[in-house]
PDB file of N, CA and C in Angstrom:
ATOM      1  N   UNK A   1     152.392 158.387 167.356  1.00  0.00           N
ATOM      2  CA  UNK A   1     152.080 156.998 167.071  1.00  0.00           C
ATOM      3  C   UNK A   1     153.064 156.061 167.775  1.00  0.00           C
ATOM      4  N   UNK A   2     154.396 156.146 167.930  1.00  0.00           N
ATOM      5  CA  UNK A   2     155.078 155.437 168.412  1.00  0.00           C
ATOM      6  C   UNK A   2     155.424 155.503 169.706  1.00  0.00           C
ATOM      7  N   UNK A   3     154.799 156.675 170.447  1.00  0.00           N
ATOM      8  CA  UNK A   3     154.120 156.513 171.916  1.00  0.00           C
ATOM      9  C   UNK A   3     153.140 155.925 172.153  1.00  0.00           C
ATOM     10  N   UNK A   4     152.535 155.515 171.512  1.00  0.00           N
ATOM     11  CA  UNK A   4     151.204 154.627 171.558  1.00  0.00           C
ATOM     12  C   UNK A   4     151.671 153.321 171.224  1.00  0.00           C
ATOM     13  N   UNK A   5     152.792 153.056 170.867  1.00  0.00           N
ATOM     14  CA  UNK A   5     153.000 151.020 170.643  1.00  0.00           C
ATOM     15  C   UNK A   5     153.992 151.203 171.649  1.00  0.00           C
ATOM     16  N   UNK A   6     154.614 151.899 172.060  1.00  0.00           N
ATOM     17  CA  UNK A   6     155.927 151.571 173.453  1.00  0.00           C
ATOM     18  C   UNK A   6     154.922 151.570 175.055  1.00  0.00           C
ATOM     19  N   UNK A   7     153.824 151.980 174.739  1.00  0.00           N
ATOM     20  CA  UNK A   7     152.832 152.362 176.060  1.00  0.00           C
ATOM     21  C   UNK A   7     151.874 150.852 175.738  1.00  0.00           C
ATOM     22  N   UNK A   8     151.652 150.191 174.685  1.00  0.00           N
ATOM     23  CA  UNK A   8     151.110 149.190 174.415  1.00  0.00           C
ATOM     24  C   UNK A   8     152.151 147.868 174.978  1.00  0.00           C
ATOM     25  N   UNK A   9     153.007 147.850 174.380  1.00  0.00           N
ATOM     26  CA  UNK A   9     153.915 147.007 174.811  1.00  0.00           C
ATOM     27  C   UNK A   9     154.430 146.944 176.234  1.00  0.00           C
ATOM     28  N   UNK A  10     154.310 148.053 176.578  1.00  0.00           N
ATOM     29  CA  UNK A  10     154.851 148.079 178.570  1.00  0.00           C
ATOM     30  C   UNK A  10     153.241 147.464 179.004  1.00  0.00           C
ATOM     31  N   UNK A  11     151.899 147.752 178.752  1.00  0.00           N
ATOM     32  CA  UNK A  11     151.241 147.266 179.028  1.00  0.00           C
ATOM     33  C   UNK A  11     151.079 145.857 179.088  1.00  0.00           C
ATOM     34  N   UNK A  12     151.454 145.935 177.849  1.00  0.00           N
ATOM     35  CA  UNK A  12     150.934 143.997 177.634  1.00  0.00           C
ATOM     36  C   UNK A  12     152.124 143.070 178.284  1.00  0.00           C
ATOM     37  N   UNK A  13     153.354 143.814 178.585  1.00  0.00           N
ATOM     38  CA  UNK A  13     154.292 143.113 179.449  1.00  0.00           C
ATOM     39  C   UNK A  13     154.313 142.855 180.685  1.00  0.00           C
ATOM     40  N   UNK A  14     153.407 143.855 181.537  1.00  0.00           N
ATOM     41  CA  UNK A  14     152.610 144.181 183.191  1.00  0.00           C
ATOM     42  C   UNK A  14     151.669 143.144 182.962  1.00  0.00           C
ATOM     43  N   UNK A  15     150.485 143.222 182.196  1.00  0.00           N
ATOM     44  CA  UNK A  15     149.853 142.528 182.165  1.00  0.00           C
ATOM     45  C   UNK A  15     149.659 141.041 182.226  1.00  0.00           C
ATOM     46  N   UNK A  16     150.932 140.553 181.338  1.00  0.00           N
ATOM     47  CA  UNK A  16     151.441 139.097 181.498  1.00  0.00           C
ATOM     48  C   UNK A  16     151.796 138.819 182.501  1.00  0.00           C
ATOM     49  N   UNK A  17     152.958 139.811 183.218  1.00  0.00           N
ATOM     50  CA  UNK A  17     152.882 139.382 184.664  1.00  0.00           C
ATOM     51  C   UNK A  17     152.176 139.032 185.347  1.00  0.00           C
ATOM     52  N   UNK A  18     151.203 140.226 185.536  1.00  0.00           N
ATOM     53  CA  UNK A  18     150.182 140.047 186.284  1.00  0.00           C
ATOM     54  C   UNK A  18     149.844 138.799 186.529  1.00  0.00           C
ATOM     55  N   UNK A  19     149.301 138.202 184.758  1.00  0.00           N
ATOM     56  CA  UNK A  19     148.578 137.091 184.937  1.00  0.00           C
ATOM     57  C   UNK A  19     149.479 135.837 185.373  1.00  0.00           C
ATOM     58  N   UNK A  20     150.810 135.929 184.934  1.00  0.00           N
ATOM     59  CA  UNK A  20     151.637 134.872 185.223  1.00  0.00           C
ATOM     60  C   UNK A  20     151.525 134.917 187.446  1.00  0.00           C
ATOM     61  N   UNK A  21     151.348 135.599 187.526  1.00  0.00           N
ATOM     62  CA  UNK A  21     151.628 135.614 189.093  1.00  0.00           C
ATOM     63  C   UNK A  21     150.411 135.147 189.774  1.00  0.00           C
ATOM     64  N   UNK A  22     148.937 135.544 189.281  1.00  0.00           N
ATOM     65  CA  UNK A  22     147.762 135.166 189.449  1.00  0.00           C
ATOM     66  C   UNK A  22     147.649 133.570 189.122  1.00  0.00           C
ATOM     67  N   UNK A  23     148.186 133.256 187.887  1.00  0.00           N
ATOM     68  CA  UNK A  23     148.240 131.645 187.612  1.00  0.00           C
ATOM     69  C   UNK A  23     148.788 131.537 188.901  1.00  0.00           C
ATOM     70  N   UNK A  24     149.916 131.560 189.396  1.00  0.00           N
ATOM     71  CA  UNK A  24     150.589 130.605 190.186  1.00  0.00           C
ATOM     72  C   UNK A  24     150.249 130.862 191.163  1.00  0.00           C
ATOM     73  N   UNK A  25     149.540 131.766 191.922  1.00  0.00           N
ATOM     74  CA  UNK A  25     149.396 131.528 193.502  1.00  0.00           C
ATOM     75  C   UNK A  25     148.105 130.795 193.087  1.00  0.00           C
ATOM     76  N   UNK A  26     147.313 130.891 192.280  1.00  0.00           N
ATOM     77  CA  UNK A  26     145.569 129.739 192.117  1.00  0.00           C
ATOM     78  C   UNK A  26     145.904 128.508 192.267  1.00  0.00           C
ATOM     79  N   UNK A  27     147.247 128.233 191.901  1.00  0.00           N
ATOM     80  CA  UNK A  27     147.516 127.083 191.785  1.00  0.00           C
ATOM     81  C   UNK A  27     148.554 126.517 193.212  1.00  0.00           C
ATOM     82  N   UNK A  28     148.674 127.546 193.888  1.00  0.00           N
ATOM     83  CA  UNK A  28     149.149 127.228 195.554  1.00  0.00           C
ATOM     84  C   UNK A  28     150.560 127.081 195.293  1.00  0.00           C
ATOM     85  N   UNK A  29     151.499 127.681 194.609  1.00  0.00           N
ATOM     86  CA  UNK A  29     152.940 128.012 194.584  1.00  0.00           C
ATOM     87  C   UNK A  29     152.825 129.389 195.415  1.00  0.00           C
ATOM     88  N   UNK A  30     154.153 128.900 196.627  1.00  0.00           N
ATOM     89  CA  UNK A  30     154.441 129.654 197.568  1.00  0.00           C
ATOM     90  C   UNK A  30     155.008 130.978 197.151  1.00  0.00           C
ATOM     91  N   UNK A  31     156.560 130.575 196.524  1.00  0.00           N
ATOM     92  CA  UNK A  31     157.322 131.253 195.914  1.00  0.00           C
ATOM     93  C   UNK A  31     157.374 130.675 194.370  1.00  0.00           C
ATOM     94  N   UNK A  32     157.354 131.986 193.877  1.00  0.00           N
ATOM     95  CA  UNK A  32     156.703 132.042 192.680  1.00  0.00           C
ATOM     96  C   UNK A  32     158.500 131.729 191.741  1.00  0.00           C
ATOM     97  N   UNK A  33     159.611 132.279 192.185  1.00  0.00           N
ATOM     98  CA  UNK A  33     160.806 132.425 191.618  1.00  0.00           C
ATOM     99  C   UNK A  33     161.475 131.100 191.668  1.00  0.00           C
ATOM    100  N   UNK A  34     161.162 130.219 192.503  1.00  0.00           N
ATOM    101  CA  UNK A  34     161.902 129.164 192.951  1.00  0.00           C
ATOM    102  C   UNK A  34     161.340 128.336 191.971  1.00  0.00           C
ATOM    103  N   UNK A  35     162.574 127.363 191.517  1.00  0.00           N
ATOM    104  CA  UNK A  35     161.736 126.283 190.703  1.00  0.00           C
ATOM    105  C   UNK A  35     160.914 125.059 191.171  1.00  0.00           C
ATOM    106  N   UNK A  36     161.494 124.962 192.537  1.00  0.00           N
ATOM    107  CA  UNK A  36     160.974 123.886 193.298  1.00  0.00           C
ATOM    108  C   UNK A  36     159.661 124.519 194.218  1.00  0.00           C
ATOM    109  N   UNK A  37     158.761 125.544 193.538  1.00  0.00           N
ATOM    110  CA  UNK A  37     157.884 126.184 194.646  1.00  0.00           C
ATOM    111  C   UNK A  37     156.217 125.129 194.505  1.00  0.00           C
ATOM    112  N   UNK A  38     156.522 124.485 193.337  1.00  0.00           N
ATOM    113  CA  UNK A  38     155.676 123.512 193.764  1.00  0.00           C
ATOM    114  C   UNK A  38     155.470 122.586 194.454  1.00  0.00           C
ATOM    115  N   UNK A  39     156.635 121.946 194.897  1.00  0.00           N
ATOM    116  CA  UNK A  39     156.411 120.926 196.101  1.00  0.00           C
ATOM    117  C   UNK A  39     156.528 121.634 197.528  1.00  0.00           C
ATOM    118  N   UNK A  40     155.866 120.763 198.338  1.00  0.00           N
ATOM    119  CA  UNK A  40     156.012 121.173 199.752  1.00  0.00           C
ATOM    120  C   UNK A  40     156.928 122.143 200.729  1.00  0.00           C
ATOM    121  N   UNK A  41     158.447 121.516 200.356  1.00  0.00           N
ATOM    122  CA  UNK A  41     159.357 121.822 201.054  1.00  0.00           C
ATOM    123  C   UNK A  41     159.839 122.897 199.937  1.00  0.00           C
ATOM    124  N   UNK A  42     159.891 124.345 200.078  1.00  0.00           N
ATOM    125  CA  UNK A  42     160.678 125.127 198.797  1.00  0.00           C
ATOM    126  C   UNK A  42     162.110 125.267 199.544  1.00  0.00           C
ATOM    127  N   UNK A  43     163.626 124.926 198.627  1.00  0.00           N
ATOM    128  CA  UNK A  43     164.503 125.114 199.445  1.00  0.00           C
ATOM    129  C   UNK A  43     165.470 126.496 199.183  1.00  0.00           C
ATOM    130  N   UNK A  44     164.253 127.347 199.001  1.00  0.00           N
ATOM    131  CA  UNK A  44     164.664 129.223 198.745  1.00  0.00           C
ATOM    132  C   UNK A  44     164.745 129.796 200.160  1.00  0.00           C
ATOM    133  N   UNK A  45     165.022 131.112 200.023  1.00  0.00           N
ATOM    134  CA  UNK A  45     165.626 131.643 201.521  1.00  0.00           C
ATOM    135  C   UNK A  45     164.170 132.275 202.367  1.00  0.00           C
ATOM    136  N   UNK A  46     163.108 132.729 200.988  1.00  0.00           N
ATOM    137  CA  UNK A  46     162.112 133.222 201.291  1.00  0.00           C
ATOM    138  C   UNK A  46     161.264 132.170 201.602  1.00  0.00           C
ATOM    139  N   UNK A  47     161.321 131.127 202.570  1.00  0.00           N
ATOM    140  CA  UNK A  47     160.073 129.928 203.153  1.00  0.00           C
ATOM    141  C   UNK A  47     159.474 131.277 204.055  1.00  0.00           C
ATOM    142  N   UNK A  48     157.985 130.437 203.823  1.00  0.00           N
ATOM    143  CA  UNK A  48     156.868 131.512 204.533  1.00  0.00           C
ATOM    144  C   UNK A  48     155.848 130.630 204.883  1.00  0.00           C
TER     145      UNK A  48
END
């Protein structure tokens, strides 16, 4: 049983990612880590 809520929980923690990363490129953030990846100019090392 308690392989079954630690395999639930790694899931639902991938999963959020997932979706957290899917939100933000729909929404045209370059770099996803940077706080400034919403405006134009991101001033992270990873510009692309």
């Amino acid at each position: 049983m308690e392989n079954f809520i630690i395999t639930a929980v790694i899931i639902l923690i991938v999963g959020s990612a997932c979706m957290y990363i899917y939100k933000a490129k729909k929404k045209g953030k370059k770099c996803i880590g940077c706080p400034e990846s919403g405006c134009s100019k991101c001033s992270c090392s990873r510009n692309e």
